[in-house]
Each structure stands twice: as C-alpha cells, then as structure tokens.
Protein backbone atom coordinates (compact mmCIF):
# COMPACT_ATOMS: atom_id res chain seq x y z
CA UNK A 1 0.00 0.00 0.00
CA UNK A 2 1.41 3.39 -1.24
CA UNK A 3 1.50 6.11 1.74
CA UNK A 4 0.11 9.46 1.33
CA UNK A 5 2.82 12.12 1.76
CA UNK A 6 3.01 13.86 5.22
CA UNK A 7 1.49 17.09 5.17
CA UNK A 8 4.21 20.07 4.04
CA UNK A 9 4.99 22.82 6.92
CA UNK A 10 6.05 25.80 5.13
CA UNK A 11 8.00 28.29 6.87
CA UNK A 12 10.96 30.57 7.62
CA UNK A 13 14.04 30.27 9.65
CA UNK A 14 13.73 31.10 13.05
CA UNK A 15 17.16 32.57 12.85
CA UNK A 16 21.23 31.96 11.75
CA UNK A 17 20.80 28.49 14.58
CA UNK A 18 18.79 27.38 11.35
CA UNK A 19 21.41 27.31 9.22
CA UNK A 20 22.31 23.55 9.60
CA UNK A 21 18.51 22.74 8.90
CA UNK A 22 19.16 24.82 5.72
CA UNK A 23 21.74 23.04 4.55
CA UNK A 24 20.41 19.75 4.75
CA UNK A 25 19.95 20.76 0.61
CA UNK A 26 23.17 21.49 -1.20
CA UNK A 27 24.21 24.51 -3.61
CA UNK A 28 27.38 26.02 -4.59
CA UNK A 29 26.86 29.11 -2.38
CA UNK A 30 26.30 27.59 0.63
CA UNK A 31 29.58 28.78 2.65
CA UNK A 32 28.53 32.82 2.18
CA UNK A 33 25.65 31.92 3.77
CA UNK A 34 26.92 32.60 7.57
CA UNK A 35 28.82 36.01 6.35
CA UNK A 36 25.51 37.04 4.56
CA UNK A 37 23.39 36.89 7.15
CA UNK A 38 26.04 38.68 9.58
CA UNK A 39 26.34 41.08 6.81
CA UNK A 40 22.79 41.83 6.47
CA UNK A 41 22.49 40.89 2.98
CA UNK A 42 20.67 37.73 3.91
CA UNK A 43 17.37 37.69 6.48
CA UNK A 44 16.28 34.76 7.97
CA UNK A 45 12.44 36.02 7.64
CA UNK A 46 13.92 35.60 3.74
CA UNK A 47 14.94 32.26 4.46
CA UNK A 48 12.12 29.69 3.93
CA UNK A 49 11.89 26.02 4.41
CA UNK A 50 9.17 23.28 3.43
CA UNK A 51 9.35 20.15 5.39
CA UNK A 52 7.35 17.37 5.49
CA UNK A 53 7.91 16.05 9.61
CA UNK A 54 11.32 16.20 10.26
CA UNK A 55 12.95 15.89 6.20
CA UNK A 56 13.72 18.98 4.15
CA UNK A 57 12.39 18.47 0.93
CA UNK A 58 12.88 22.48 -0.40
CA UNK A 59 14.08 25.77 0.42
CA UNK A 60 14.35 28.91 -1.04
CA UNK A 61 16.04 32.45 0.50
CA UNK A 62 16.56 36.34 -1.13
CA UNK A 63 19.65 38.17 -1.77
CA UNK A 64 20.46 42.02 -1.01
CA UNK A 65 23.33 44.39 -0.93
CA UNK A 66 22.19 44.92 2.38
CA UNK A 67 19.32 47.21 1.58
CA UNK A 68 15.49 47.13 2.77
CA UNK A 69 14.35 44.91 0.06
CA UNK A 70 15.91 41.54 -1.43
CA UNK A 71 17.37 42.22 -4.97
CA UNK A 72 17.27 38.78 -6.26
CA UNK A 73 16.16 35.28 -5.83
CA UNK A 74 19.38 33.03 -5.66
CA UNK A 75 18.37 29.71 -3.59
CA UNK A 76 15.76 27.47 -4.81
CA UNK A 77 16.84 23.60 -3.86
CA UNK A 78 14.52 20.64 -3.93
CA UNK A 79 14.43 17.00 -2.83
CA UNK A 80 15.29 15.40 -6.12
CA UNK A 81 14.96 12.02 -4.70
CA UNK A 82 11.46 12.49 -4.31
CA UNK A 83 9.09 11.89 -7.39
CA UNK A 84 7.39 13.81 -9.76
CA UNK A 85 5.57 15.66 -9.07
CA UNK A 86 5.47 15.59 -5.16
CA UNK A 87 8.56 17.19 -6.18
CA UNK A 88 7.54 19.68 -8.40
CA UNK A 89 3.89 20.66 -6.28
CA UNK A 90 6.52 21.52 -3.34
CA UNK A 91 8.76 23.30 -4.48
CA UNK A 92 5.85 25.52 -6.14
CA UNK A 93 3.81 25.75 -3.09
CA UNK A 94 6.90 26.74 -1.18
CA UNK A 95 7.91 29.28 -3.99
CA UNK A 96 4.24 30.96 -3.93
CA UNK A 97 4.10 31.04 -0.32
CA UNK A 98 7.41 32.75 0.67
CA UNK A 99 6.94 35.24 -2.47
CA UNK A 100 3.80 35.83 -1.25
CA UNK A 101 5.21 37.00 2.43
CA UNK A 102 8.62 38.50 1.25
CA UNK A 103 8.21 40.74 -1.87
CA UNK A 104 5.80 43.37 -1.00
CA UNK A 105 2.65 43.81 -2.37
CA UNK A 106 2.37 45.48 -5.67
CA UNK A 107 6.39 45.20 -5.90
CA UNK A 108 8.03 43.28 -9.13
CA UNK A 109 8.98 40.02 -7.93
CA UNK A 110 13.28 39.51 -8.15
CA UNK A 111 15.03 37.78 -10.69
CA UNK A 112 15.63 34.51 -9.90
CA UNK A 113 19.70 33.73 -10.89
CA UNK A 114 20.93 30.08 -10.70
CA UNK A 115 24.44 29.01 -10.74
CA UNK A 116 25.22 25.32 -13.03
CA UNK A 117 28.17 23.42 -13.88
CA UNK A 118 29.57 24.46 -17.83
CA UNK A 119 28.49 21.20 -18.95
CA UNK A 120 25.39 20.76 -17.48
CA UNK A 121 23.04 19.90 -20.45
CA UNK A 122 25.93 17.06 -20.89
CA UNK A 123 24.96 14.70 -17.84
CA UNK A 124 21.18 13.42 -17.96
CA UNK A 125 21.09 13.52 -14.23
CA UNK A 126 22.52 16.85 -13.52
CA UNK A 127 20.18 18.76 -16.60
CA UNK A 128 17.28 17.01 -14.83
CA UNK A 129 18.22 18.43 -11.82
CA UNK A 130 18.22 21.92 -13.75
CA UNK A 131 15.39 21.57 -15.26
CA UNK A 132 13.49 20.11 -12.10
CA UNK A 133 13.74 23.95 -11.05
CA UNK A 134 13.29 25.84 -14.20
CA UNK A 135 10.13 23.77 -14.43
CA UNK A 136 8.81 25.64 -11.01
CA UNK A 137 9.81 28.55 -12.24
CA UNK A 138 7.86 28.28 -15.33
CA UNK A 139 4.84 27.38 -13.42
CA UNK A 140 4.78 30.13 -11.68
CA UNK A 141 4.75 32.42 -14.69
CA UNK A 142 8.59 33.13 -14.77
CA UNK A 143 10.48 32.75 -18.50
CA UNK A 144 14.46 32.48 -19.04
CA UNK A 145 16.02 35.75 -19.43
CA UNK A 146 19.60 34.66 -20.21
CA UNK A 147 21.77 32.14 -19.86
CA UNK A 148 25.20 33.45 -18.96
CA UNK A 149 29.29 32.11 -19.25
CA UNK A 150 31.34 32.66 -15.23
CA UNK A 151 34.52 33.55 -16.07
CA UNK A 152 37.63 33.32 -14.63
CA UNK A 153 41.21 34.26 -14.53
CA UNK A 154 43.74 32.47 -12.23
CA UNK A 155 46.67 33.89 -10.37
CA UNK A 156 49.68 32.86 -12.31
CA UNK A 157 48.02 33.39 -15.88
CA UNK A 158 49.96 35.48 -17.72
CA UNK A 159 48.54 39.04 -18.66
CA UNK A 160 49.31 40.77 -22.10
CA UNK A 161 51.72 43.63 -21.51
CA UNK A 162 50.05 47.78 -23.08
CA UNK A 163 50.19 47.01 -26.71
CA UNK A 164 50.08 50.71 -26.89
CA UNK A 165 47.40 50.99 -29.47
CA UNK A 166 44.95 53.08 -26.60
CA UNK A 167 45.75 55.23 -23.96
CA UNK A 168 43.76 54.82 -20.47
CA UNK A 169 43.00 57.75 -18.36
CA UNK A 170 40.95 57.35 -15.11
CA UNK A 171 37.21 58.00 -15.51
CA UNK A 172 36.44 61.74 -14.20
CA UNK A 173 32.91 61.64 -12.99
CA UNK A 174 29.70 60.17 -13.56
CA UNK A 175 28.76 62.11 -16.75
CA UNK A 176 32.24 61.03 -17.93
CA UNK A 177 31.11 57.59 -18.13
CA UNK A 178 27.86 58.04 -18.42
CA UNK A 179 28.52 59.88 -21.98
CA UNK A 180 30.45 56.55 -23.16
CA UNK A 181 27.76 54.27 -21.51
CA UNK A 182 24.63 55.55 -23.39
CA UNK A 183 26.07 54.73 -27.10
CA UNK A 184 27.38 51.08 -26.01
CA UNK A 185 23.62 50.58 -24.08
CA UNK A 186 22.24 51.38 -27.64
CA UNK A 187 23.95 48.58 -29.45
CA UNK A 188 24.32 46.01 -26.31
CA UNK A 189 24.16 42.79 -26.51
CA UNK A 190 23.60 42.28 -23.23
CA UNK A 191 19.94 40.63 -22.40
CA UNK A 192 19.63 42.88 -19.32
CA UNK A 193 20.52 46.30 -21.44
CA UNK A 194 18.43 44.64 -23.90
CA UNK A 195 15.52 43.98 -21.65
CA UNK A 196 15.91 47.37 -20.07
CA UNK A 197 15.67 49.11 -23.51
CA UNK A 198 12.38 47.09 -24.36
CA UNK A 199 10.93 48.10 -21.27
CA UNK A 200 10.78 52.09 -22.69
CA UNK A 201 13.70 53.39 -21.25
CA UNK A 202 16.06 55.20 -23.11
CA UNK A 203 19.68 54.15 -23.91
CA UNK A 204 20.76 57.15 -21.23
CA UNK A 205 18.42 56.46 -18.61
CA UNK A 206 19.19 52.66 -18.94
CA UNK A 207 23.01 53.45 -18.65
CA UNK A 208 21.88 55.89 -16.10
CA UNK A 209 19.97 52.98 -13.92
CA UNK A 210 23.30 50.41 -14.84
CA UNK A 211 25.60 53.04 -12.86
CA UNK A 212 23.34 53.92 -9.69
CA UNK A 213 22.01 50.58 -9.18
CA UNK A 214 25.23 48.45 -9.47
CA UNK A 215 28.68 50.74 -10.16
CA UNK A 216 28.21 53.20 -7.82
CA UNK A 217 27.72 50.99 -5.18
CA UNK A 218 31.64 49.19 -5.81
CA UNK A 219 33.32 50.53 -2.44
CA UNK A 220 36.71 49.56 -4.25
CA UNK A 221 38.84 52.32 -5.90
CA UNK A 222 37.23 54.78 -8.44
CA UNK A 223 40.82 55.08 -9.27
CA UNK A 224 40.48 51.56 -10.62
CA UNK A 225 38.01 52.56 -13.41
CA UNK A 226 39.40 53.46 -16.86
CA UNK A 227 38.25 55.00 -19.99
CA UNK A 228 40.31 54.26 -23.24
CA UNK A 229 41.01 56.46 -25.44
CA UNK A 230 42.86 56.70 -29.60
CA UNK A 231 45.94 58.19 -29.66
CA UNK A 232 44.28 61.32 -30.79
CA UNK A 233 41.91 61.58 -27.79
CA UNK A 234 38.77 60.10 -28.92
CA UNK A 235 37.24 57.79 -26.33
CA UNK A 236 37.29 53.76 -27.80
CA UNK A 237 35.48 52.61 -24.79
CA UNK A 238 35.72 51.66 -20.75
CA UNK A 239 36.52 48.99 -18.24
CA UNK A 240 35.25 48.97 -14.46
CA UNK A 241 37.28 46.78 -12.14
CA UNK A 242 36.23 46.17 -8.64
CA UNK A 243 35.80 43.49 -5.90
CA UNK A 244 32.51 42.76 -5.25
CA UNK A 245 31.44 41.06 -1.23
CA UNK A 246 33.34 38.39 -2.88
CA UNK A 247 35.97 38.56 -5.17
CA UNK A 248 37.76 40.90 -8.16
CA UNK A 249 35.85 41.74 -11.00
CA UNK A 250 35.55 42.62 -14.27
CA UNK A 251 32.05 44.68 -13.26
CA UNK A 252 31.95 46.54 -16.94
CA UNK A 253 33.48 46.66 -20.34
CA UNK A 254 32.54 48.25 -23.68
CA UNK A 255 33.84 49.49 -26.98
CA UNK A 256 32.02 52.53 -28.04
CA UNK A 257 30.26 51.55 -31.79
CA UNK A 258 32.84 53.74 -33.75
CA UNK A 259 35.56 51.90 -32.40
CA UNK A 260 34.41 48.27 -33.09
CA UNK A 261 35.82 45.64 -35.70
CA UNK A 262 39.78 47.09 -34.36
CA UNK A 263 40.01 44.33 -31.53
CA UNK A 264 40.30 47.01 -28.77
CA UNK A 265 38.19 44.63 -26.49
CA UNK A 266 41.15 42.98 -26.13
CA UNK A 267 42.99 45.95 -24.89
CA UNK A 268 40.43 47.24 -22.52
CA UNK A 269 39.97 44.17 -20.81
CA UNK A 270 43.71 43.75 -20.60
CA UNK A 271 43.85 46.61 -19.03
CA UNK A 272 41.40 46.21 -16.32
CA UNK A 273 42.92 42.28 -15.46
CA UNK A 274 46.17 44.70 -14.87
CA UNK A 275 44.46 46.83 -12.77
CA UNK A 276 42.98 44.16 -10.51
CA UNK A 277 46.05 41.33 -10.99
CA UNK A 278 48.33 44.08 -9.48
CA UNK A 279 46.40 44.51 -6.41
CA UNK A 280 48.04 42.45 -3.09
CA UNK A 281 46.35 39.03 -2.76
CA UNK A 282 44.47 38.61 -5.86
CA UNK A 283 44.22 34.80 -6.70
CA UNK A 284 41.47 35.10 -9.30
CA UNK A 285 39.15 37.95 -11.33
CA UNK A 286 35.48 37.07 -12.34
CA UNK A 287 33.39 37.93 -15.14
CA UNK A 288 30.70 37.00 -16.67
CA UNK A 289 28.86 37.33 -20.10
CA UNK A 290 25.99 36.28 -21.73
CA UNK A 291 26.00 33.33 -23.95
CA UNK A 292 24.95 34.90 -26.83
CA UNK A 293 27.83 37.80 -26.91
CA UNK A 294 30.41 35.80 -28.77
CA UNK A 295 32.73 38.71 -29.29
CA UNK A 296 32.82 39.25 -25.48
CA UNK A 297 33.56 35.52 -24.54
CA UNK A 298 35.84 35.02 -27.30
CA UNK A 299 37.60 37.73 -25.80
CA UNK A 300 37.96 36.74 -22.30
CA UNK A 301 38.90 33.53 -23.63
CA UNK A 302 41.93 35.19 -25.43
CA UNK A 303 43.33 36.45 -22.43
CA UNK A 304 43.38 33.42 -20.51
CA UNK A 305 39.80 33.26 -18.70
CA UNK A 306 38.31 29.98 -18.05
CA UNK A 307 34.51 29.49 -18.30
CA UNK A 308 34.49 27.70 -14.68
CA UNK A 309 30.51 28.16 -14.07
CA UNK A 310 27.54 28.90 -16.14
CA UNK A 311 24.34 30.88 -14.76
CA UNK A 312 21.17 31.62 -15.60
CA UNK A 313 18.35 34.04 -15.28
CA UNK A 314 14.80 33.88 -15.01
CA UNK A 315 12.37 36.57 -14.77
CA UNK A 316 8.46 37.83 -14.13
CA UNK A 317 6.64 39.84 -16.44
C-alpha cells in the first residue's frame, strides 16, 4: 500500500541556529551563507523552508546588498529524490508562499539567478536536476532571461603587456562615463541592457539605472576605473574593475560603436585584469557574459579566462 505524503509545513528560519537545517539541501553558495546573514544581505524572515515532519524536501532564500528589500532570488533547492511531481507541487507551493510574504505587495517580484556546472546539459542527471527547477519557475509564470558564461582568470596566468594601441586615463565623474555608456547601451548585446531598452527606457536612462544601481555601489577604488582612449583623444570605450562582497571583477566593459571591428576589447579588458592582478592578494578575477555575446567571450577567452561556471536568469513579467 502506497502512503500518502506527510502534510508540508512551510515556513521561515527562526534565525542563523537554522542554518544547519538549511543546509540539509546542497548549492554552490552555501559557505557565504553565515557572512551574509552577519552582513545583512541575507534575512532569515527571507529564508524559507518546506518540510514534510522532520525531512527537508525544499528551500528557497533572497539576496540584497544589504538594503530594505531583497534584490534577487538566488536559492531554490529541492528533494530530487522524491518523485514527480510531489517534487515539483513543493517546491511551487513553497515558492508561492514565501513570495507571497517577502516581496511586497504590488512590488516586481526579483530575478531569480541560478548558478550550473559548464556542462550541465551534458549529464542526464545533472540537466534534470536543472530543469526540475526551471520547471517551477515556469509554473509560476517566470520565463528564461539569459543564460550566462562565469569567467575566470587564475593567479599565475599570464597578462598581455600595453600594446600601446589606446591610452587609459581614469574615468572623471559620472557624466564622464555616463557619456560613453549611453552609445554602447544602444547597441548592447547584453539581455539585461536589452531587456531594459524594451521596457521604454532610453539608452541614457538605462546606462543611467546600470551606474546607480550596481557601479556606484563598488566601495573599491574609483581610481580603478578606466576610460580608453585613440591616440588622438577620442574615447574607444571603458573597463570597471572592482571586488565585489566576494571577489575581483571585471564589473563593466565596452567598446564605443565607432571603435568596433579594431580588436580594442582585447585591450580594454587587458587593461582592467592589470588593474585588478596588481592589487596584493588577488588569486582570481570574475566575469561574466551572456551566452549569446560571442565577441565578449571570445575575448575573455583570449586572455586566458576559463569558463568555470555557467548561470542563468529567469524573470516575471
């Protein structure tokens, strides 16, 4: 005789003594999740759990920079030894009820971002896994945004000396950048300019809403930032280096339209891998592009970046 599953308890932590119940499920993020919550960019009242008695079958917790609200979705684990679709029904009841008590009324519901291994369509058992939660997702009326390449370059990889062909200056101000922002916005490739764009705003304001809601919050050096220029002063494009909670990045690059079809990419994002590689301690940069910008990737690939990761986005219209 088949049992009946137990009923499912949905709820959120009590508080960081949860943790251990939290990790009962696995993900690659799972060591920042002490330091988050210490930091304040984790809450455990956006920390949520659904068991059934005493076994963890999903959870699901928001991200911030430490602000008021959480910025983005970025744990969603399930049970994948149970069935379909017990599976499936609790990770969506879990996913509707904690939305439903952490993203404010009348608010757009966060991205939800997923880290995956680079091969993972390659291994039946780990693109099931995958898919398990993209399937949730969809249910809930979420669609894939982008998939993305994590990039990465390793202390000890060797780092093309100035070819000379641009000159880099420090960025001056805000407008400085933002002037060299709003033309590559125009033409981007990226899915989240792109998405941005479609949405009504303007290249400028969407450049504009790029810089306040992510660069200007890098507490590293503004010294770091650099804007490349031809040898007869006219700008070619930027790079933003910075260090994130977590590690050195590449945060930003672009060539400005004129400027394209030279190789300069290769240049500018030389230049900021100096920039970070020269700071003390620095045992790896990350970056990340989407998959579809094969001049970017083919790029970092050229200077010695290794697509470690792969990540996705999914979002709510």
């Amino acid at each position: 005789m088949t049992r009946a599953p137990q009923e499912l308890t949905i709820r959120p932590l009590i508080g960081p003594q949860e943790l251990g119940l939290f990790r009962r499920l696995s993900y690659t993020l799972d060591h920042e999740l002490a330091d988050d919550l210490e930091s304040g960019r984790r809450r455990p009242e956006w920390m949520w759990v659904a068991m059934r008695g005493e076994r963890l079958v999903a959870r699901i917790a928001w991200w911030s920079l430490g602000g008021e609200a959480p910025l983005l979705l970025d744990f969603f684990d399930l049970d994948d030894t149970l069935p379909e679709p017990e599976r499936g029904e609790a990770g969506l009841k879990l996913l509707e009820t904690a939305t439903a008590a952490v993203v404010p009324a009348g608010a757009a519901r966060p991205e939800y971002g997923r880290f995956v291994p680079a091969d993972w369509r390659e291994d039946p058992a780990v693109r099931e896994v995958v898919e398990a939660r993209i399937r949730v997702m969809e249910r809930s009326g979420a669609r894939m945004l982008v998939e993305r390449l994590r990039l990465e370059w390793r202390a000890g990889t060797a780092v093309p000396a100035d070819s000379g062909r641009l000159r880099f200056r420090p960025v001056g101000s805000r407008e400085d950048l933002l002037a060299l922002m709003t033309p590559v916005m125009e033409g981007t490739l990226d899915a989240h300019g792109q998405a941005d764009l479609a949405s009504g705003l303007t290249a400028r304001e969407a450049a504009e809403k790029h810089y306040d809601e992510e660069l200007a919050k890098y507490r590293t050096p503004r010294e770091w930032w650099r804007i490349a220029e031809l040898p007869d002063g006219e700008p070619a494009g930027f790079v933003i280096p910075a260090r994130n909670d977590y590690n050195p990045i590449i945060a930003y690059i672009g060539v400005l339209p004129g400027a394209r079809g030279h190789g300069y990419i290769d240049d500018i994002l030389a230049e900021g891998t100096r920039v970070l590689a020269s700071q003390d301690g620095v045992e790896r940069i990350r970056a990340a592009t989407d998959l579809g910008n094969v001049p970017m990737a083919n790029s970092f690939a050229r200077l010695g970046y290794v697509n470690f990761e792969r990540s996705f986005d999914m979002v709510w219209d």
